[in-house]
C-alpha atoms as a PDB file:
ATOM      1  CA  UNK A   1     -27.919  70.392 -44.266  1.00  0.00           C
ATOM      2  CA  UNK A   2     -30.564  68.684 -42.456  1.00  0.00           C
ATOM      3  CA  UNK A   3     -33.139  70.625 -40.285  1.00  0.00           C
ATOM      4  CA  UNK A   4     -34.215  68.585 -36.776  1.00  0.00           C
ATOM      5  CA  UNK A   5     -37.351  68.324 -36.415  1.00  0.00           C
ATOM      6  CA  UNK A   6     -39.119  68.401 -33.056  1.00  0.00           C
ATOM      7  CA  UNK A   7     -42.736  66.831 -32.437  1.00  0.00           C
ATOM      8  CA  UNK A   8     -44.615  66.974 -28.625  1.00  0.00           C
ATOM      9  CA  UNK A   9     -46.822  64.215 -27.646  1.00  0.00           C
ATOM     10  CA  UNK A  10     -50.137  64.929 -26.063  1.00  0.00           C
ATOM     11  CA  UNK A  11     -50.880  61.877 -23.888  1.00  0.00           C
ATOM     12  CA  UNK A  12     -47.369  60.019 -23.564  1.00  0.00           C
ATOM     13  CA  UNK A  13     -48.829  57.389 -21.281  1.00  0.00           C
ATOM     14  CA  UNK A  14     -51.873  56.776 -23.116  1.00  0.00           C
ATOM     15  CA  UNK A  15     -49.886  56.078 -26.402  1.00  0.00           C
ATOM     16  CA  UNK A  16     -47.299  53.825 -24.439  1.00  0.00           C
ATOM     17  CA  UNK A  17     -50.490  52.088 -22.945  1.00  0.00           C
ATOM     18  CA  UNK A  18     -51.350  51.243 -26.193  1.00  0.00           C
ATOM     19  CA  UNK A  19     -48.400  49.853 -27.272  1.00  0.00           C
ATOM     20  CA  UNK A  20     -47.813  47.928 -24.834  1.00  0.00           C
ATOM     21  CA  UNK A  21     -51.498  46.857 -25.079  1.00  0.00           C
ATOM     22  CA  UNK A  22     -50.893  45.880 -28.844  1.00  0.00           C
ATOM     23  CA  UNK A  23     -47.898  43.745 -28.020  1.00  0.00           C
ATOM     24  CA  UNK A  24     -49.774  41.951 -25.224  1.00  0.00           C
ATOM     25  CA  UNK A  25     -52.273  40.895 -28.222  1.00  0.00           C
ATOM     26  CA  UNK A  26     -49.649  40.605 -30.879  1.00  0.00           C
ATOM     27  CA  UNK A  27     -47.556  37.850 -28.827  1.00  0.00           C
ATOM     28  CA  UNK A  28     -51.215  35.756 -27.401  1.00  0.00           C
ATOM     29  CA  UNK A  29     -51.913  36.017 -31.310  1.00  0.00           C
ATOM     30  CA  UNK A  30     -48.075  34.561 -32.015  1.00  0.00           C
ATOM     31  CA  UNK A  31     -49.091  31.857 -29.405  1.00  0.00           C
ATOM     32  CA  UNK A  32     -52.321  30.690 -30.366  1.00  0.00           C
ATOM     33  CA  UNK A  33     -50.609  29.822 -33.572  1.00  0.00           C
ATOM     34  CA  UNK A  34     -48.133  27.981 -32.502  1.00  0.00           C
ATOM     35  CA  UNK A  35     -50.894  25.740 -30.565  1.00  0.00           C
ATOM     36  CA  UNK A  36     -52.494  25.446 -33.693  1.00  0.00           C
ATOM     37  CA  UNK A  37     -49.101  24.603 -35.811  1.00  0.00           C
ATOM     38  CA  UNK A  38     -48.814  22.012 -32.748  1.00  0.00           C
ATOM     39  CA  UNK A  39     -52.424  20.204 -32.565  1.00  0.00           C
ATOM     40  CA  UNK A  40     -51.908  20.685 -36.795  1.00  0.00           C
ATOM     41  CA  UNK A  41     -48.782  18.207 -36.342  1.00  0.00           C
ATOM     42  CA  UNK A  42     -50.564  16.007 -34.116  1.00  0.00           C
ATOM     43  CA  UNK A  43     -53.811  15.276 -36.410  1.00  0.00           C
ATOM     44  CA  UNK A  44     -51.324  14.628 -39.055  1.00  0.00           C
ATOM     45  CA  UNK A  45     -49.490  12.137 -37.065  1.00  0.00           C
ATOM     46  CA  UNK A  46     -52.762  10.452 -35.752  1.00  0.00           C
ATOM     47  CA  UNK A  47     -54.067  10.611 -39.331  1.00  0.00           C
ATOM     48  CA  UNK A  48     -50.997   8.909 -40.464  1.00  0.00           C
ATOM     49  CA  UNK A  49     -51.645   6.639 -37.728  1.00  0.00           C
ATOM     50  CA  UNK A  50     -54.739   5.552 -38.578  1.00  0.00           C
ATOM     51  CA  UNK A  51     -54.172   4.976 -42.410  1.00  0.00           C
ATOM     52  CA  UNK A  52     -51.378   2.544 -41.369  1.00  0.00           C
ATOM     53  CA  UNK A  53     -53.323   0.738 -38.872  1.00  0.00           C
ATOM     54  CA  UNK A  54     -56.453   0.817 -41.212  1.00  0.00           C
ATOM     55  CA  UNK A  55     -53.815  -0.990 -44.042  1.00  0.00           C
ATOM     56  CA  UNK A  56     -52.535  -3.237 -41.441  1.00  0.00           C
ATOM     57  CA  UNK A  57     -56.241  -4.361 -40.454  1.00  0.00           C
ATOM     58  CA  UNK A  58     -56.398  -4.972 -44.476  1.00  0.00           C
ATOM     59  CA  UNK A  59     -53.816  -6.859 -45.200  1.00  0.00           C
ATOM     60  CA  UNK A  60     -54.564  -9.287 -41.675  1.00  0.00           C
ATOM     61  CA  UNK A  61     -57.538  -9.695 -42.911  1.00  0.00           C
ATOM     62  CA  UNK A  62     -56.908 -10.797 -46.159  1.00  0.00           C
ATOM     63  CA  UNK A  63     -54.434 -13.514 -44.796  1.00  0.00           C
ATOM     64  CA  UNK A  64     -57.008 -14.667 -42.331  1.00  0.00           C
ATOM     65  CA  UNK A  65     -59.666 -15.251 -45.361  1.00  0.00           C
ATOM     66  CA  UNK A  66     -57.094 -17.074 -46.582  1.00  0.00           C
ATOM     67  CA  UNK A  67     -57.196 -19.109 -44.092  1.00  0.00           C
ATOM     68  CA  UNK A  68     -59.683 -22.248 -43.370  1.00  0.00           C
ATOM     69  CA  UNK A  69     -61.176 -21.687 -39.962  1.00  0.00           C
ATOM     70  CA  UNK A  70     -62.214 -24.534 -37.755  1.00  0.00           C
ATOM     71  CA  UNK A  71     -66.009 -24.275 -37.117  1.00  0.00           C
ATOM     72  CA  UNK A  72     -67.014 -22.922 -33.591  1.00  0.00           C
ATOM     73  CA  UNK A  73     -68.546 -25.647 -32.228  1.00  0.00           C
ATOM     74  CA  UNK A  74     -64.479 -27.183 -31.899  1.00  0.00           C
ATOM     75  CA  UNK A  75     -63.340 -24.478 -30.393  1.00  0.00           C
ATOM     76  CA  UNK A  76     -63.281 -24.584 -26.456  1.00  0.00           C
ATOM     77  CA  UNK A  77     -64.248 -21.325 -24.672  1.00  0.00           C
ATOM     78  CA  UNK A  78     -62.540 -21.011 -21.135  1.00  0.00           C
ATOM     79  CA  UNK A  79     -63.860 -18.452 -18.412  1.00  0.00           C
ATOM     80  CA  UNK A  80     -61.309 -16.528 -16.537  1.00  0.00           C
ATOM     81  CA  UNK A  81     -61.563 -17.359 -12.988  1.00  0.00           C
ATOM     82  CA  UNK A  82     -58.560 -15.333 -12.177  1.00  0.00           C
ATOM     83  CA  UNK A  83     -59.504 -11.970 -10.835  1.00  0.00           C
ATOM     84  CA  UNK A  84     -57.448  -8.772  -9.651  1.00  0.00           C
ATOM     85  CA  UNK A  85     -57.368  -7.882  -6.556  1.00  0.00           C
ATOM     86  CA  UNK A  86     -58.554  -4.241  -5.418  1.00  0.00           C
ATOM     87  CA  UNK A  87     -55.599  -3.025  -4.112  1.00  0.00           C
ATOM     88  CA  UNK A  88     -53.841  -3.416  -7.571  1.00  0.00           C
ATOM     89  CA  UNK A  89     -56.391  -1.681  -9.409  1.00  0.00           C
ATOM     90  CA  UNK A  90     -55.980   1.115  -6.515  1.00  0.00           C
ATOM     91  CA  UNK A  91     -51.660   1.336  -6.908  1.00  0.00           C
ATOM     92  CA  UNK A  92     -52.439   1.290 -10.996  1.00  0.00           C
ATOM     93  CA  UNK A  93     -55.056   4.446 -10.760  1.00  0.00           C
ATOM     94  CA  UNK A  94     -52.972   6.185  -8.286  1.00  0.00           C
ATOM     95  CA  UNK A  95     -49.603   5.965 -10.583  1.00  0.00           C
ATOM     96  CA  UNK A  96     -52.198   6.811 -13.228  1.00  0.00           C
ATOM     97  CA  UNK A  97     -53.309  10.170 -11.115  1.00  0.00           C
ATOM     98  CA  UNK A  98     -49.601  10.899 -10.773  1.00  0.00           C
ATOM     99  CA  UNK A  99     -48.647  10.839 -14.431  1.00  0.00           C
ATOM    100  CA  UNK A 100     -51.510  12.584 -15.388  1.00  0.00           C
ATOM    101  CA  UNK A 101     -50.871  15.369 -12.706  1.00  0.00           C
ATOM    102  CA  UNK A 102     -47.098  15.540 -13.304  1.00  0.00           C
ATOM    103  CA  UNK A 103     -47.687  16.406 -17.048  1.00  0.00           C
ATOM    104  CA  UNK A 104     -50.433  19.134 -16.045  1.00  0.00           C
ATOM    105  CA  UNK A 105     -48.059  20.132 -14.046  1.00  0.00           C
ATOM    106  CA  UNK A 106     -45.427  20.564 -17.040  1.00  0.00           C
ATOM    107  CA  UNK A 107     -47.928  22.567 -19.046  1.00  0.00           C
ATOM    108  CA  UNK A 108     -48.836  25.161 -16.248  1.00  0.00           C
ATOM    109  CA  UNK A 109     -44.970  26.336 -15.789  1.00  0.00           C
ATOM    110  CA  UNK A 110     -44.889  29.318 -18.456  1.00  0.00           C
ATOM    111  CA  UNK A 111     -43.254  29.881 -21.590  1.00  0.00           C
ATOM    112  CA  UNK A 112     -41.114  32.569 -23.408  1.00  0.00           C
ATOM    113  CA  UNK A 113     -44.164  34.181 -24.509  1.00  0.00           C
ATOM    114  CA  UNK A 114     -46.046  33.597 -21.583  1.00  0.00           C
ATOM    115  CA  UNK A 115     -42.996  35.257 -19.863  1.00  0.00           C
ATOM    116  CA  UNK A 116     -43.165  38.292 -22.175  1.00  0.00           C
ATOM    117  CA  UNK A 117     -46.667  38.470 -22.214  1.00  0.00           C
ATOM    118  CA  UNK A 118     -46.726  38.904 -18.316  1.00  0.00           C
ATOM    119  CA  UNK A 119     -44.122  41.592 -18.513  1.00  0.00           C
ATOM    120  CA  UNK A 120     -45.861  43.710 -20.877  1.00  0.00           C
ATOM    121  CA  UNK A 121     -49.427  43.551 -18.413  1.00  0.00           C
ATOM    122  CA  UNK A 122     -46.890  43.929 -15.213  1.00  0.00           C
ATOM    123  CA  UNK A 123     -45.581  47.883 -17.103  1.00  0.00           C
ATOM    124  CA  UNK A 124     -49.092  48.555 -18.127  1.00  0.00           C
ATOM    125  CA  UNK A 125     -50.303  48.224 -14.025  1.00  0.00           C
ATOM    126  CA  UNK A 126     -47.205  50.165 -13.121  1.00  0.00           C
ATOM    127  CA  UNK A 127     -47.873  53.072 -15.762  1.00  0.00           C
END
């Protein structure tokens, strides 16, 4: 037969407090590495990236050696005379602006641990 077994607390709220407190670090800890599993991804893609551009710049420039080039004195420089007008630079910076803010935008609305992480802070203010 098995005896129950009965133990008080002294400080419920101070041990609940702490708790909670230890979640609130344990899930910013769980999302600082998924940022880091993230920006880990992304230097592997841009490192991947590069290699394949770096090989592409190779290999083009290997078939241009092969190539005879025509001395510069043949080839005919032109100037650009066309020039853009202000207001198109203006529209293109402005849609630019836009982007830009609409994905800041998309970063500042929060996540499930941002969510939880809020929740736990919210019942340590109402303790």
């Amino acid at each position: 037969m098995q005896k129950l077994l009965h133990a008080q607390i002294k400080n419920p709220l101070f041990v609940r407090k702490t708790l909670l407190e230890s979640a609130i670090y344990s899930a910013e800890i769980l999302k600082s590495m998924h940022f880091l599993k993230k920006l880990k991804s992304e230097e592997n893609k841009k490192k991947l990236e590069l290699r394949r551009l770096f090989e592409e710049i190779r290999i083009l420039r290997a078939k241009l050696e092969e190539k005879e080039l025509p001395p510069l004195s043949e080839i005919k420089h032109e100037k650009i005379k066309r020039s853009i007008p202000k207001k198109i630079l203006i529209k293109e910076e402005n849609r630019k602006q836009k982007q830009q803010e609409r994905l800041f935008g998309k970063e500042t609305e929060k996540s499930g641990l941002d969510l939880e992480i809020d929740n736990l802070r919210e019942k340590i203010k109402n303790l």
